[in-house]
PDB file of N, CA and C in Angstrom:
ATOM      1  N   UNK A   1       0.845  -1.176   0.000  1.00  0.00           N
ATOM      2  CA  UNK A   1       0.000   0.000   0.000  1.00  0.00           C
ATOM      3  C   UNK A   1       0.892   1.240   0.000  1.00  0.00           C
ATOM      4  N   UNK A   2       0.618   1.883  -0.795  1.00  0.00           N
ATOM      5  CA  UNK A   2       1.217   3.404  -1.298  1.00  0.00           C
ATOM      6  C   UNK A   2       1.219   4.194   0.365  1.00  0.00           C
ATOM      7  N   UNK A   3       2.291   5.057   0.734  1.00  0.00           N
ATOM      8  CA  UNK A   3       1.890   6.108   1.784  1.00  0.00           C
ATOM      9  C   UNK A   3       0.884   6.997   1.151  1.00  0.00           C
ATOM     10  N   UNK A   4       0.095   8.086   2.519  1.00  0.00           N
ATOM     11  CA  UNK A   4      -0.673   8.906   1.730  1.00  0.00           C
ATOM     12  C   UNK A   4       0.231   9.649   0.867  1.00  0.00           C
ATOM     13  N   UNK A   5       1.428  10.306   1.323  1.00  0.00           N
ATOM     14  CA  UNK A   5       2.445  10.879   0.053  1.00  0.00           C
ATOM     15  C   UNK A   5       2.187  10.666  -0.903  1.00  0.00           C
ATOM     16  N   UNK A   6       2.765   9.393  -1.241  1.00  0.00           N
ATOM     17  CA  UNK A   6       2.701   8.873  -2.253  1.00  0.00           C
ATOM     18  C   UNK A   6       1.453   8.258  -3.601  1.00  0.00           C
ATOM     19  N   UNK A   7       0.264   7.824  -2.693  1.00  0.00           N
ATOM     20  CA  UNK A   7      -1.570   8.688  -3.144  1.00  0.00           C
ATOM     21  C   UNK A   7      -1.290   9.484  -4.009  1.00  0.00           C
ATOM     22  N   UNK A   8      -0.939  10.749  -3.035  1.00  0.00           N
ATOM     23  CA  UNK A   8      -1.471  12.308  -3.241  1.00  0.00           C
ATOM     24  C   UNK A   8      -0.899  12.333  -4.731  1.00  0.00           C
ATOM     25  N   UNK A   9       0.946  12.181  -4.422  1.00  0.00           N
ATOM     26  CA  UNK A   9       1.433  12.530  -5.790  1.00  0.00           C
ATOM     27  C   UNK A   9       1.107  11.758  -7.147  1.00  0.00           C
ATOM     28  N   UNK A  10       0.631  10.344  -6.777  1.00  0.00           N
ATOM     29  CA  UNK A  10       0.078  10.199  -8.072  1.00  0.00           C
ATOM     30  C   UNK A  10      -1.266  10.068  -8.833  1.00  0.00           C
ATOM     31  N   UNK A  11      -1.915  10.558  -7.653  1.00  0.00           N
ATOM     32  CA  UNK A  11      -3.530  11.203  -8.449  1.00  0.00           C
ATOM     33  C   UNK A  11      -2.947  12.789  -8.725  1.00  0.00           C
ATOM     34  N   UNK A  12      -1.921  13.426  -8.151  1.00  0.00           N
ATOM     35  CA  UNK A  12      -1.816  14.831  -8.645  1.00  0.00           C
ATOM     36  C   UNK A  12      -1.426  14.295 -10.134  1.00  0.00           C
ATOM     37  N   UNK A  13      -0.679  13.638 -10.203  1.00  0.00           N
ATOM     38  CA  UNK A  13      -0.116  13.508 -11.934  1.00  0.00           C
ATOM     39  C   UNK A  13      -0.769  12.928 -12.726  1.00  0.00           C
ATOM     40  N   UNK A  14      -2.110  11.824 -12.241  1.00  0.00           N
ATOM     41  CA  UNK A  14      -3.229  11.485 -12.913  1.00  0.00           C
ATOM     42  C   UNK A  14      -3.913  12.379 -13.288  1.00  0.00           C
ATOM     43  N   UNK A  15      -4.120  13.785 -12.466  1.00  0.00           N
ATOM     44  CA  UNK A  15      -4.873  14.787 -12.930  1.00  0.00           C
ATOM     45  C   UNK A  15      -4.355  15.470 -14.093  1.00  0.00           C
ATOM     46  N   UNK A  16      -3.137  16.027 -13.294  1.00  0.00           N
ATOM     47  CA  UNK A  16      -1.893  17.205 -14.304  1.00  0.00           C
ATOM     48  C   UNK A  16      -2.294  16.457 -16.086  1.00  0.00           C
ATOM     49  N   UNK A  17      -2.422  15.062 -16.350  1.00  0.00           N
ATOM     50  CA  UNK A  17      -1.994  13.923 -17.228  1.00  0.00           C
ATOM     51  C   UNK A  17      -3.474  13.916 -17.828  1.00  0.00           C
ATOM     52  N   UNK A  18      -4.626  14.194 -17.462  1.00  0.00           N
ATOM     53  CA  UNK A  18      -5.740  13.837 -17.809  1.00  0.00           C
ATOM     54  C   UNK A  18      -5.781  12.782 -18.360  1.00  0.00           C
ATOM     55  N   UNK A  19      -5.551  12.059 -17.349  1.00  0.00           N
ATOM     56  CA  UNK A  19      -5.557  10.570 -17.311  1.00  0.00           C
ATOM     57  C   UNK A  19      -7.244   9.908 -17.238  1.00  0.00           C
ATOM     58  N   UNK A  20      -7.471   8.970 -18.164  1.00  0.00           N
ATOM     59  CA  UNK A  20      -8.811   8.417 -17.776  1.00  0.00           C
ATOM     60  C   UNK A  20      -9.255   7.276 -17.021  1.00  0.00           C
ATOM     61  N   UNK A  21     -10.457   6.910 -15.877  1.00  0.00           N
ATOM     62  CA  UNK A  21     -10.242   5.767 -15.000  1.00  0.00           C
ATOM     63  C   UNK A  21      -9.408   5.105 -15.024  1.00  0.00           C
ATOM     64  N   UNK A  22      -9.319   4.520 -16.244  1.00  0.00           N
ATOM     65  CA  UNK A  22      -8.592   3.194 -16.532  1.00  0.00           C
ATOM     66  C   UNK A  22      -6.724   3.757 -16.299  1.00  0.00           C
ATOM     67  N   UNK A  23      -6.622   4.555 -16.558  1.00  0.00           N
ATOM     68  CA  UNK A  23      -5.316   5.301 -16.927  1.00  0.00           C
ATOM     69  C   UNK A  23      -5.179   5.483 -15.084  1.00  0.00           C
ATOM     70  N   UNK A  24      -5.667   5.976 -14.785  1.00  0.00           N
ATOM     71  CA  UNK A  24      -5.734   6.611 -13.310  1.00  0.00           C
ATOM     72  C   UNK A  24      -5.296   5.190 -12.299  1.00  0.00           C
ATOM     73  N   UNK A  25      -6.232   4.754 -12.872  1.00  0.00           N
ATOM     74  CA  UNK A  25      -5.942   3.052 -11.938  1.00  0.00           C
ATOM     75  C   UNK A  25      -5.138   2.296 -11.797  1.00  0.00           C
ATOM     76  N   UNK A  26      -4.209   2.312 -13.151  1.00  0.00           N
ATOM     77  CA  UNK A  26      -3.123   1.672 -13.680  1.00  0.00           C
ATOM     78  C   UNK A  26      -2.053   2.649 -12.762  1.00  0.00           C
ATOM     79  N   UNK A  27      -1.925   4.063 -12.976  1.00  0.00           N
ATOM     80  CA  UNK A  27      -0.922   5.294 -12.384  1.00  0.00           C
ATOM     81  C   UNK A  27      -0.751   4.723 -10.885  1.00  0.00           C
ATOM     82  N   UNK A  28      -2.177   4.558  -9.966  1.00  0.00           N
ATOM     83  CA  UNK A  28      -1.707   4.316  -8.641  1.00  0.00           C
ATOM     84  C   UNK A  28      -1.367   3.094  -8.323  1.00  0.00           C
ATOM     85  N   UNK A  29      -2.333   1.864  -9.321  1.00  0.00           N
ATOM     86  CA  UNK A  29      -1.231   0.784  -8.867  1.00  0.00           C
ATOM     87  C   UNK A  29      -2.340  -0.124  -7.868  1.00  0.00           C
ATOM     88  N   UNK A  30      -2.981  -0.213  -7.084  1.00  0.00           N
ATOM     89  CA  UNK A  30      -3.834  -0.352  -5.844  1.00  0.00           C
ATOM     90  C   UNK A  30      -5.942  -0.530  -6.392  1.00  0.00           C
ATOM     91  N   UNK A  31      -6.246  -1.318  -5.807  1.00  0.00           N
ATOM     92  CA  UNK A  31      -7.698  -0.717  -5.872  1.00  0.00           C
ATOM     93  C   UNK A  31      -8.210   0.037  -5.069  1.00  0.00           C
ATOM     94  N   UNK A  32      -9.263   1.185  -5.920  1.00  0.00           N
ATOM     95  CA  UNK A  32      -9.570   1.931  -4.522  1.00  0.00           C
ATOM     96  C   UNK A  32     -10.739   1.264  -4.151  1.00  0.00           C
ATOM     97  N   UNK A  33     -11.451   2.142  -2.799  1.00  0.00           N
ATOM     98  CA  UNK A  33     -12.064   1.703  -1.966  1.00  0.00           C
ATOM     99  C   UNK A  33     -13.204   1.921  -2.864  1.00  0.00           C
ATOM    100  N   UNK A  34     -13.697   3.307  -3.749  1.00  0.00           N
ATOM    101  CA  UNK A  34     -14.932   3.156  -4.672  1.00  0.00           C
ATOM    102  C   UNK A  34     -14.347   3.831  -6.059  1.00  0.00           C
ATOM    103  N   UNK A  35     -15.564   2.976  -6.596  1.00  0.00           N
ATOM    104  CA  UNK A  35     -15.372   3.169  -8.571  1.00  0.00           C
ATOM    105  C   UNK A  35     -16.733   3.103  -8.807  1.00  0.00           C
ATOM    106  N   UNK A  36     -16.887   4.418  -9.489  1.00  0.00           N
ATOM    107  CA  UNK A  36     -18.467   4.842  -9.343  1.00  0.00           C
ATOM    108  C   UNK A  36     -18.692   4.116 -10.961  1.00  0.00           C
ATOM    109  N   UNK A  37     -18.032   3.219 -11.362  1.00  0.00           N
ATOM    110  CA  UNK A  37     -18.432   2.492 -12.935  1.00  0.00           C
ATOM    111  C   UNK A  37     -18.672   1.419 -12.461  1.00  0.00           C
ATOM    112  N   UNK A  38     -18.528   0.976 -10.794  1.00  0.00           N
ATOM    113  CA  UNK A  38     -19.319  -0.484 -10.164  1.00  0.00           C
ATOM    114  C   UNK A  38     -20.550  -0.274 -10.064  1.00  0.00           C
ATOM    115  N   UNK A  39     -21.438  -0.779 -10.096  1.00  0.00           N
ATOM    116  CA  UNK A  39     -22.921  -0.360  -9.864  1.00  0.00           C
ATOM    117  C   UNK A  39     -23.074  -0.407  -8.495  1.00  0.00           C
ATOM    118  N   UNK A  40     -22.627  -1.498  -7.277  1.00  0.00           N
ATOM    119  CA  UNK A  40     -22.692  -1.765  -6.010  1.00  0.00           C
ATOM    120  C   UNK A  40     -21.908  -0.228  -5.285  1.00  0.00           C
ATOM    121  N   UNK A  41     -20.538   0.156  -6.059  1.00  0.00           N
ATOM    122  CA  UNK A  41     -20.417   0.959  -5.458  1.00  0.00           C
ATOM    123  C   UNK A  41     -20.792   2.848  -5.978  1.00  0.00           C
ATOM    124  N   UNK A  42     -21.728   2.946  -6.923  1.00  0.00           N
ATOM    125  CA  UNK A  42     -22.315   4.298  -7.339  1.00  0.00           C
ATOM    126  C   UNK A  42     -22.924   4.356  -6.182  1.00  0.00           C
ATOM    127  N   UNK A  43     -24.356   3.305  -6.150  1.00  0.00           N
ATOM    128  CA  UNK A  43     -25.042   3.254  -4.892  1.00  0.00           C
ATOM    129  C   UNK A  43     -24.049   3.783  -3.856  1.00  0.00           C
ATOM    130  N   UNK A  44     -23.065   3.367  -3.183  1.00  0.00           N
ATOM    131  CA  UNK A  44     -23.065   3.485  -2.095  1.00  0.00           C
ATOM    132  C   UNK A  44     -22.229   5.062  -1.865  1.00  0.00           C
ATOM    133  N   UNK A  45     -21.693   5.306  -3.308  1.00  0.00           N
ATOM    134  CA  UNK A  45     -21.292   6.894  -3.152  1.00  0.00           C
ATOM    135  C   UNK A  45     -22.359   7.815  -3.054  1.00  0.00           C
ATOM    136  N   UNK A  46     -23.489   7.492  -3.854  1.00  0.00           N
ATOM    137  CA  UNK A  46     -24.760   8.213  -3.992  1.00  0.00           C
ATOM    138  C   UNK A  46     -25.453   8.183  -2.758  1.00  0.00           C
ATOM    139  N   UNK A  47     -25.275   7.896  -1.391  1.00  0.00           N
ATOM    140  CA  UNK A  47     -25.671   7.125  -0.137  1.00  0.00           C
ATOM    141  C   UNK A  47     -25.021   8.317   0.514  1.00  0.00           C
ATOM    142  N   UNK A  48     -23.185   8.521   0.824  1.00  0.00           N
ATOM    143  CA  UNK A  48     -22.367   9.020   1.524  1.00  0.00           C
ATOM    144  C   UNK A  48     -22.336  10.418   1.355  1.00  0.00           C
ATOM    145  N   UNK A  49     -22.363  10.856   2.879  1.00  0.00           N
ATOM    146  CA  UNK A  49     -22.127  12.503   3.205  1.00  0.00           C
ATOM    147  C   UNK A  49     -20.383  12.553   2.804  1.00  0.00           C
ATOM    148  N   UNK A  50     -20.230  13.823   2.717  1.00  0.00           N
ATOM    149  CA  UNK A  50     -18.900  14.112   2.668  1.00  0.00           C
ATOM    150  C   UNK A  50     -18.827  15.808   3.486  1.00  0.00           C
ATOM    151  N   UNK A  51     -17.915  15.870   3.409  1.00  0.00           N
ATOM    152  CA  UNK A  51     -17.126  17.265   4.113  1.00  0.00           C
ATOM    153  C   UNK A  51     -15.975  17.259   3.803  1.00  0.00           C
ATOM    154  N   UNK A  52     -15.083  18.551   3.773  1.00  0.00           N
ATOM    155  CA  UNK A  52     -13.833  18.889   3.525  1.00  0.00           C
ATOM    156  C   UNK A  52     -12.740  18.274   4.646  1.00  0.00           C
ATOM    157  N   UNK A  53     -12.082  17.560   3.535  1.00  0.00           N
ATOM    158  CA  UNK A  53     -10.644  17.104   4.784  1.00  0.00           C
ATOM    159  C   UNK A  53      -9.800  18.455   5.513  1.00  0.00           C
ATOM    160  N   UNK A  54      -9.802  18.174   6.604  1.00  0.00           N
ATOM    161  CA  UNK A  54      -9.145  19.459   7.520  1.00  0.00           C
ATOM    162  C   UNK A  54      -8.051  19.304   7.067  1.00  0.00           C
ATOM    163  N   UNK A  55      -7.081  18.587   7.005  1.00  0.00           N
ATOM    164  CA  UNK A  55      -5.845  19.102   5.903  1.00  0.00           C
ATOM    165  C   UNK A  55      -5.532  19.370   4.687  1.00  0.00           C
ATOM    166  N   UNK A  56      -6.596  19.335   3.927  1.00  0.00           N
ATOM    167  CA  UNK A  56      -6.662  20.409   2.191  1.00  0.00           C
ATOM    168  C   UNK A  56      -8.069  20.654   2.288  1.00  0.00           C
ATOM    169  N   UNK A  57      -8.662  21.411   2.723  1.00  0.00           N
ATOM    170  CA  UNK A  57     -10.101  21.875   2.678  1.00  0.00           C
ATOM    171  C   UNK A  57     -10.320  22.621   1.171  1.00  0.00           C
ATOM    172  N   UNK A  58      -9.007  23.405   0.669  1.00  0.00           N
ATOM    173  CA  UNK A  58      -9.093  23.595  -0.646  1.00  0.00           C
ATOM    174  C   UNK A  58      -9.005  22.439  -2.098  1.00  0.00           C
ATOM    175  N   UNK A  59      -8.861  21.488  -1.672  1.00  0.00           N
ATOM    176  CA  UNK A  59      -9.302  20.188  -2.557  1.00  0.00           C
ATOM    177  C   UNK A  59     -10.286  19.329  -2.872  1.00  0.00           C
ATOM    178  N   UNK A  60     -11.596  20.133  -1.754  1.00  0.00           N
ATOM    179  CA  UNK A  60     -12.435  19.612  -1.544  1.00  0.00           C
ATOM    180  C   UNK A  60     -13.838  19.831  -2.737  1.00  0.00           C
ATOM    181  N   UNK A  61     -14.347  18.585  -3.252  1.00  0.00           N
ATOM    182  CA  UNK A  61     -15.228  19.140  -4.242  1.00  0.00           C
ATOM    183  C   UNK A  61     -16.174  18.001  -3.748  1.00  0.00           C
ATOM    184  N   UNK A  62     -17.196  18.076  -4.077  1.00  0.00           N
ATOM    185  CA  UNK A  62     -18.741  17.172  -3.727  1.00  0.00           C
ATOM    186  C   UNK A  62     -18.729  16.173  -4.769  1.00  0.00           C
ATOM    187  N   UNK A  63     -18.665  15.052  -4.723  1.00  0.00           N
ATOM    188  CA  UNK A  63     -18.109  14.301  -5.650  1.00  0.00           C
ATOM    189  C   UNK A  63     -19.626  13.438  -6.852  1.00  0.00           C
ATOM    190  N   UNK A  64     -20.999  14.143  -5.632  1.00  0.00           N
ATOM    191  CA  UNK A  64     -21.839  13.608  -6.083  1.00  0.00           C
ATOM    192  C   UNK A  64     -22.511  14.163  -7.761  1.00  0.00           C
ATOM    193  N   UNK A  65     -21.885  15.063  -8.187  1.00  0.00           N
ATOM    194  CA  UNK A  65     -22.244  15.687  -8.851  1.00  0.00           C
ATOM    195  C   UNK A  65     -21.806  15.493 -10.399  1.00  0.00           C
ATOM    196  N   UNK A  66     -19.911  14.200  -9.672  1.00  0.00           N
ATOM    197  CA  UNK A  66     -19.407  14.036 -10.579  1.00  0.00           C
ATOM    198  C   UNK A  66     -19.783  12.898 -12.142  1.00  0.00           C
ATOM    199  N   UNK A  67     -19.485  12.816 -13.185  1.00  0.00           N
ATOM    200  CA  UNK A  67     -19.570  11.664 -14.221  1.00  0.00           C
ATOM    201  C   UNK A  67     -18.632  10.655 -13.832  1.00  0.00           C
ATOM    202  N   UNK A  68     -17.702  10.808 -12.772  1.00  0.00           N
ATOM    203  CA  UNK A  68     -17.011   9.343 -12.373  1.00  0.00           C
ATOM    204  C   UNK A  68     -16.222   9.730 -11.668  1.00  0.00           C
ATOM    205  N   UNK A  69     -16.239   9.204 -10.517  1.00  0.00           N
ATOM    206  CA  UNK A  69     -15.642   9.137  -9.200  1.00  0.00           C
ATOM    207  C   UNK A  69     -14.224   7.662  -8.795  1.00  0.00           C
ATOM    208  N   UNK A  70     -13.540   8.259  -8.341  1.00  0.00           N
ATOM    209  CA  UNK A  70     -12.564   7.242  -7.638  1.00  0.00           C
ATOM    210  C   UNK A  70     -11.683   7.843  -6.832  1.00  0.00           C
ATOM    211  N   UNK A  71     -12.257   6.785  -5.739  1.00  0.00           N
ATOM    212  CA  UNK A  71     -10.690   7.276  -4.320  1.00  0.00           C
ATOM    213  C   UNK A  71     -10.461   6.108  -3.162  1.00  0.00           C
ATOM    214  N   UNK A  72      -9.515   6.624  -2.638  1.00  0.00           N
ATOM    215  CA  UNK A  72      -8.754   5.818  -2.050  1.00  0.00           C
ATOM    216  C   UNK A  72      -8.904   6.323  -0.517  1.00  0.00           C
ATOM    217  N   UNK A  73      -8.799   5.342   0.425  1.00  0.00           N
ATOM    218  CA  UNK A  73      -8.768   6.251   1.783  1.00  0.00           C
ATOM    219  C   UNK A  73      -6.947   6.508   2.015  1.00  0.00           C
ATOM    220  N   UNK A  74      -7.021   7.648   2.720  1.00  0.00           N
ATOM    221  CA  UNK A  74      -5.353   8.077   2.965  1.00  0.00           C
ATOM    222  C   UNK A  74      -4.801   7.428   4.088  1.00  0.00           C
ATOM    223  N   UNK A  75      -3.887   6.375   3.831  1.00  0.00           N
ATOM    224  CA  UNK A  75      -3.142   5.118   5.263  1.00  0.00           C
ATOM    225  C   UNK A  75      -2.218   6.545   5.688  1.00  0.00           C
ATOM    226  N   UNK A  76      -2.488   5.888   7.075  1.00  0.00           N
ATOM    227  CA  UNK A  76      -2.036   6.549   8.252  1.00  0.00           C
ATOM    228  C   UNK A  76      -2.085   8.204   8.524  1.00  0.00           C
ATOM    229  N   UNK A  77      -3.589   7.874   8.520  1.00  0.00           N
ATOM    230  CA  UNK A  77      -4.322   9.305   8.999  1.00  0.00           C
ATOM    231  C   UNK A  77      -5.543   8.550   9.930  1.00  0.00           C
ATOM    232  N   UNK A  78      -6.400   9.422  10.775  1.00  0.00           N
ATOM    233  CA  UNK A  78      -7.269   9.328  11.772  1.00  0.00           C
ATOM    234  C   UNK A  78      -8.519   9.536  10.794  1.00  0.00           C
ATOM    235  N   UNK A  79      -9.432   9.054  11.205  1.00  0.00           N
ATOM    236  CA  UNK A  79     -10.811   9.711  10.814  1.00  0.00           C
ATOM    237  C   UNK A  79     -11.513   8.700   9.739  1.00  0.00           C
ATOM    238  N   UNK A  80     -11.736   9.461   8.709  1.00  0.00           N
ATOM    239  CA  UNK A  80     -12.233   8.903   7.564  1.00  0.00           C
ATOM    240  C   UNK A  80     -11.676   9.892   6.010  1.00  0.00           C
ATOM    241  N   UNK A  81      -9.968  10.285   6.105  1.00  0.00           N
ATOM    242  CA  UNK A  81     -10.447  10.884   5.294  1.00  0.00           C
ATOM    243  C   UNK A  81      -9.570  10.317   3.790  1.00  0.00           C
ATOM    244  N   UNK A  82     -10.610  10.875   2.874  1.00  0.00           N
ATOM    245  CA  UNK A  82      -9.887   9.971   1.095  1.00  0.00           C
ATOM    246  C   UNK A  82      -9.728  10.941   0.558  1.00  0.00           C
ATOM    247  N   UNK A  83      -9.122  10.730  -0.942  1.00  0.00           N
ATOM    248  CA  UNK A  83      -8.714  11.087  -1.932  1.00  0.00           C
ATOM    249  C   UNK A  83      -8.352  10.236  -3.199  1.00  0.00           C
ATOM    250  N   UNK A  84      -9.173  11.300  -3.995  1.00  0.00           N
ATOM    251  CA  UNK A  84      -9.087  10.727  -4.917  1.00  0.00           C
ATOM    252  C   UNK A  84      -9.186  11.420  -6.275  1.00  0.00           C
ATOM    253  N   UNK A  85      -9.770  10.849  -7.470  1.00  0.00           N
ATOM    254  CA  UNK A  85     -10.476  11.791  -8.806  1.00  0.00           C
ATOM    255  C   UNK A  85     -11.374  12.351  -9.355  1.00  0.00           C
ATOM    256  N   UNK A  86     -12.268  12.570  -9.526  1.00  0.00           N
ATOM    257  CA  UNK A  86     -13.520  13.325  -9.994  1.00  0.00           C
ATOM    258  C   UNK A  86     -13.368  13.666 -11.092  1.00  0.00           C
ATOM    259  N   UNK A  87     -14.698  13.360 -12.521  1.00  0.00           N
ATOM    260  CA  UNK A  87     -14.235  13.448 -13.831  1.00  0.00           C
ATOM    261  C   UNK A  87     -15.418  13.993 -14.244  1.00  0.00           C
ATOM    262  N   UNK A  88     -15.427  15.241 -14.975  1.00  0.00           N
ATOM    263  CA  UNK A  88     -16.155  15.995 -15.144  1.00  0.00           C
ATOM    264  C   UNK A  88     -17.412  15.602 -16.563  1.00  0.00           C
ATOM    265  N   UNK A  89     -18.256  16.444 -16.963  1.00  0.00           N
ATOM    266  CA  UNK A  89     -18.864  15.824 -18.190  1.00  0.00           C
ATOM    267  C   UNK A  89     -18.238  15.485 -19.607  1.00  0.00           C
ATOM    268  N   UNK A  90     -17.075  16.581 -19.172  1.00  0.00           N
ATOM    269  CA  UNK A  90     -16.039  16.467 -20.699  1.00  0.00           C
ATOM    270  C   UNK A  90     -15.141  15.552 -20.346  1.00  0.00           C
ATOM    271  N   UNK A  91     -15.259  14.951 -19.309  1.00  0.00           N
ATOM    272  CA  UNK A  91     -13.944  13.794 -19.402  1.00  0.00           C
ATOM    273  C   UNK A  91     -12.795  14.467 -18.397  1.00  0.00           C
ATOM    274  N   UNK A  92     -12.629  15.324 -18.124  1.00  0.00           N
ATOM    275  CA  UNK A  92     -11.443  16.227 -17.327  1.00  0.00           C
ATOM    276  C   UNK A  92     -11.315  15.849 -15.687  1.00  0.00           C
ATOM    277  N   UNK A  93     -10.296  14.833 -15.468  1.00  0.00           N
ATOM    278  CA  UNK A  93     -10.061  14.561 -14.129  1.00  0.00           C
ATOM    279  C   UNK A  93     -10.016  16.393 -13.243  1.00  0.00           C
ATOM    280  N   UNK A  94     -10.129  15.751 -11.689  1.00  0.00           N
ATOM    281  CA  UNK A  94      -9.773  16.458 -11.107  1.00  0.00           C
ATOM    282  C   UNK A  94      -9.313  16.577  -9.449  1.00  0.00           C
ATOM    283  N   UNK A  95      -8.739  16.079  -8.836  1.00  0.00           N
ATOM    284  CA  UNK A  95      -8.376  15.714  -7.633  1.00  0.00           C
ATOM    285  C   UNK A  95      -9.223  16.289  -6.569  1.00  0.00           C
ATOM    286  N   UNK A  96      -9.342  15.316  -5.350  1.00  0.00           N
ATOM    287  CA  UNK A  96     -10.468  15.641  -4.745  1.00  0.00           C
ATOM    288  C   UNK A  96      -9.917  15.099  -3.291  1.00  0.00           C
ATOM    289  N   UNK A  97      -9.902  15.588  -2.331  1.00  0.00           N
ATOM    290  CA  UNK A  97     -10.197  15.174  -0.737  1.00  0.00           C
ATOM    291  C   UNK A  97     -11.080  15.865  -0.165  1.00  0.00           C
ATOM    292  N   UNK A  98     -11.751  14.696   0.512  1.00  0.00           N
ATOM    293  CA  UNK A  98     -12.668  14.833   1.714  1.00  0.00           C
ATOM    294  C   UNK A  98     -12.369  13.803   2.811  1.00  0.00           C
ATOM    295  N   UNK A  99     -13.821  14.246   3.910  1.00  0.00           N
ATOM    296  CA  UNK A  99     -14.155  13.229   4.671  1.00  0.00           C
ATOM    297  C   UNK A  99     -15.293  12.586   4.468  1.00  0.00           C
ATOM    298  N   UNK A 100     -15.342  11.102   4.979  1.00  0.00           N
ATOM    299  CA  UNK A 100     -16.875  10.651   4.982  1.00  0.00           C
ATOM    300  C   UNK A 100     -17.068  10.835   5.862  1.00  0.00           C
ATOM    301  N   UNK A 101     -18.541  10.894   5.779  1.00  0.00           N
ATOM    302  CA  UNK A 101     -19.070  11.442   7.393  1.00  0.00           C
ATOM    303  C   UNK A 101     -19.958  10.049   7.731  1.00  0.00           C
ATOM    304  N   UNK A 102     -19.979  10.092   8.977  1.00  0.00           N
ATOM    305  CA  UNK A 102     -20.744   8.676   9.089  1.00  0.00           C
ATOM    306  C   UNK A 102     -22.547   8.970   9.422  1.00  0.00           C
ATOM    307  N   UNK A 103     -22.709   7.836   9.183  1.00  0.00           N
ATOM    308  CA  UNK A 103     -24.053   8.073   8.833  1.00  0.00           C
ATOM    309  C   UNK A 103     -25.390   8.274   9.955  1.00  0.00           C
TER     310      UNK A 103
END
């Protein structure tokens, strides 16, 4: 398993790269925890609160809104919080942390 470091920097270069799922997936290497092209797991993104991770609150985007979602939770941090991609209607990744909030 990747450090969060190591996450961060390569969904940053999945983004920088406009990289697509498949491209993105291959970059980190790992499965993430959701892939909104599973049907089991759209549901369960379409389900989950989110909020801004207190350590990049400026990375934070609502992911429900997105055409395709993927993230990873960040190892060795407290809480609940992930990161991951968000892909817009034109196809345009875009990096994303939050928290889940529990339910």
């Amino acid at each position: 398993m990747h450090s969060a470091a190591e996450l961060l920097h390569r969904l940053r270069a999945a983004a920088a790269a406009g990289d697509t799922p498949a491209q993105a997936l291959a970059r980190v290497g790992q499965p993430p925890w959701i892939d909104s092209r599973r049907a089991g797991d759209r549901a369960a993104l379409d389900m989950a609160d989110f909020a801004p991770d207190a350590d990049a609150p400026q990375d934070f985007a609502d992911p429900h809104g997105a055409a395709q979602v993927i993230y990873w939770g960040l190892p060795g941090t407290s809480g609940a919080p992930i990161a991951g991609l968000l892909w817009d209607a034109a196809g345009a990744p875009r990096l994303f942390r939050a928290q889940v909030l529990p339910p």
